[in-house]
C-alpha atoms as a PDB file:
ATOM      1  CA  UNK A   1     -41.310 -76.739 131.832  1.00  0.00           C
ATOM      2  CA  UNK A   2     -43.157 -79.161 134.287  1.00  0.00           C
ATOM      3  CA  UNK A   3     -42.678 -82.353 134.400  1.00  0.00           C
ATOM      4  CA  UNK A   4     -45.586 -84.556 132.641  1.00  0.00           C
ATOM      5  CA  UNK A   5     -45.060 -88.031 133.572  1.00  0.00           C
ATOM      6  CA  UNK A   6     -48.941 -89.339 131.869  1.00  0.00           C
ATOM      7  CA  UNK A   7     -47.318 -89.994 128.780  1.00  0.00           C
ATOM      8  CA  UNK A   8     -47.820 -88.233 125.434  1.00  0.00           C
ATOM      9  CA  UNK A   9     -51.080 -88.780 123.062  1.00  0.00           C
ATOM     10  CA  UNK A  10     -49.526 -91.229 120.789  1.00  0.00           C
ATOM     11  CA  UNK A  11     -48.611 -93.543 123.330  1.00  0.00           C
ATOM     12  CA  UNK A  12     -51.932 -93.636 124.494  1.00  0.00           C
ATOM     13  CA  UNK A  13     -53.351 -94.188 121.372  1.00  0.00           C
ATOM     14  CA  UNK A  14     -50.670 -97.390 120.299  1.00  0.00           C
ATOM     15  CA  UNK A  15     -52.140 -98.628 123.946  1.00  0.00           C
ATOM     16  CA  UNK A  16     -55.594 -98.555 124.316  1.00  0.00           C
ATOM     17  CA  UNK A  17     -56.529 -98.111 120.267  1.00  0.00           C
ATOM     18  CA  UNK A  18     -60.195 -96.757 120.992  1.00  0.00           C
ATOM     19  CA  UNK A  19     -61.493 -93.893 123.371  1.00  0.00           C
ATOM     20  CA  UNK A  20     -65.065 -93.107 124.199  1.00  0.00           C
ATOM     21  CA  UNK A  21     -66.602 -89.709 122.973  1.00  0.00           C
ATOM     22  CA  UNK A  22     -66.521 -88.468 126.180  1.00  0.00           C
ATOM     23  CA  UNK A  23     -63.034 -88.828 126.811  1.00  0.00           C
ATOM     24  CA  UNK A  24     -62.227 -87.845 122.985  1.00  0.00           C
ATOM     25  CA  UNK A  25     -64.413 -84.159 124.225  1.00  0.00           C
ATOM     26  CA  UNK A  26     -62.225 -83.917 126.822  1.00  0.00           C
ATOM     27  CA  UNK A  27     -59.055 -84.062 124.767  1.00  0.00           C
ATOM     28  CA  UNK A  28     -60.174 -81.758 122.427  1.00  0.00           C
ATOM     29  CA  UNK A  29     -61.412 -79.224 125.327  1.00  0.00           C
ATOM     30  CA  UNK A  30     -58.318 -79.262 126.526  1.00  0.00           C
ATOM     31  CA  UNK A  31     -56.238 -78.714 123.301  1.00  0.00           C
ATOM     32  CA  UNK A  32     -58.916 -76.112 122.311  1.00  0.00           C
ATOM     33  CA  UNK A  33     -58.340 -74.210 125.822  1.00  0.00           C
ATOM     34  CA  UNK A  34     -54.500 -74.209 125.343  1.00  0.00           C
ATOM     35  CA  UNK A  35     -54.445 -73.002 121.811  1.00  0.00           C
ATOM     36  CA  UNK A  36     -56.954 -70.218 123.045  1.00  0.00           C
ATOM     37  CA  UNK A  37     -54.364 -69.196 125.127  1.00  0.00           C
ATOM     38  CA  UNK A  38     -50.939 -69.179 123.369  1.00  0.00           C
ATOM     39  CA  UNK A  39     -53.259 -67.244 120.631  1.00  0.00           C
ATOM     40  CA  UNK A  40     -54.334 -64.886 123.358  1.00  0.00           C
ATOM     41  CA  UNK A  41     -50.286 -64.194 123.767  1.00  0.00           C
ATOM     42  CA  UNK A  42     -50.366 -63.808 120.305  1.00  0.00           C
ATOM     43  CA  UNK A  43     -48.197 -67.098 119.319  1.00  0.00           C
ATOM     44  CA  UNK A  44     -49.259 -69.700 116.761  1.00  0.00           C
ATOM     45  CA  UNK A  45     -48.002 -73.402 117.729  1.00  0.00           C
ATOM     46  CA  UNK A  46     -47.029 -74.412 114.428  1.00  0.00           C
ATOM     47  CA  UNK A  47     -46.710 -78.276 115.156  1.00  0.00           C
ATOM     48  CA  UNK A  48     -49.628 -79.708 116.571  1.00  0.00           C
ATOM     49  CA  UNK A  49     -49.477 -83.648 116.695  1.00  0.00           C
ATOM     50  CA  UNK A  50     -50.029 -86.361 118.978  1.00  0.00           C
ATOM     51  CA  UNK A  51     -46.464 -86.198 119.898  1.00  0.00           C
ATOM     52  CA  UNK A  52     -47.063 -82.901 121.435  1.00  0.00           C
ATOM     53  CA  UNK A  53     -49.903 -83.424 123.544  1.00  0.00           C
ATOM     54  CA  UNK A  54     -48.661 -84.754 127.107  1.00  0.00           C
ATOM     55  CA  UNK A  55     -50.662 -86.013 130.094  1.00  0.00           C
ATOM     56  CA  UNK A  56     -49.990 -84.932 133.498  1.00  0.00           C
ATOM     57  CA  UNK A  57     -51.039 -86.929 136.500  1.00  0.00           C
ATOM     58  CA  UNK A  58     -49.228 -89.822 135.138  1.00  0.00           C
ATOM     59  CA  UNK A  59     -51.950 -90.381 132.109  1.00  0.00           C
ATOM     60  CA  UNK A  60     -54.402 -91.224 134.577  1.00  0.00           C
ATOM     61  CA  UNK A  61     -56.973 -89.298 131.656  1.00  0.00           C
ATOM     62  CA  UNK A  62     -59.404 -92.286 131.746  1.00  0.00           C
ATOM     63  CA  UNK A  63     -61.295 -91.014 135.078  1.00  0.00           C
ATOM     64  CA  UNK A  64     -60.546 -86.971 134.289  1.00  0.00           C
ATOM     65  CA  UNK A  65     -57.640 -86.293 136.492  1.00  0.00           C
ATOM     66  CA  UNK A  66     -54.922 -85.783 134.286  1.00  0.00           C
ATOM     67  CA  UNK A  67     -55.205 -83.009 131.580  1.00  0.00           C
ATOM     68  CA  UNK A  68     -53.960 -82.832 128.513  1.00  0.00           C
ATOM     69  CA  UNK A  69     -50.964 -79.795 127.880  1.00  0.00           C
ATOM     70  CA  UNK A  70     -49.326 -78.528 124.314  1.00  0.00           C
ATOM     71  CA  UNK A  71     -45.666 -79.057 124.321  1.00  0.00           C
ATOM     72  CA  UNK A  72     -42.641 -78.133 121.964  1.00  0.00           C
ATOM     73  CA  UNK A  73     -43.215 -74.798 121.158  1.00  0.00           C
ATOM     74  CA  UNK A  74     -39.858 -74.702 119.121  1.00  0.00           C
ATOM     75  CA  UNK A  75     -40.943 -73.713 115.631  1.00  0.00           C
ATOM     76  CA  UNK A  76     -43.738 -71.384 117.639  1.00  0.00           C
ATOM     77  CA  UNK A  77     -44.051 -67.779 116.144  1.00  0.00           C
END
């Protein structure tokens, strides 16, 4: 796995408490265009939470540079 030193969601959340839409879009384009893909390998995730949503870029999601990525796949079928 690559490293994703932004943080996870929750973090972010317990730290800034309020997003804009637009950034809230973004976060859900992303986690919409990495569930499209795991289904496309035909895997379900199983455990989607804030927990498993990481930033890369070190979180710097604010101006659109870091993306959003699903993690622990561990109860993934």
């Amino acid at each position: 796995m690559d490293l994703m030193p932004g943080g996870d969601l929750r973090y972010h959340i317990c730290k800034k408490h309020k997003f804009t839409e637009q950034q809230i879009r973004f976060f859900a384009a992303c986690i919409c265009h990495g569930l499209e893909f795991i289904h496309s390998q035909n895997i379900i995730h199983r455990d989607i939470k804030p927990e498993n949503l990481v930033f890369d870029n070190e979180g710097i999601f604010f101006t659109y540079q870091g993306y959003l990525h699903l993690t622990d796949l561990g109860i993934a079928k």
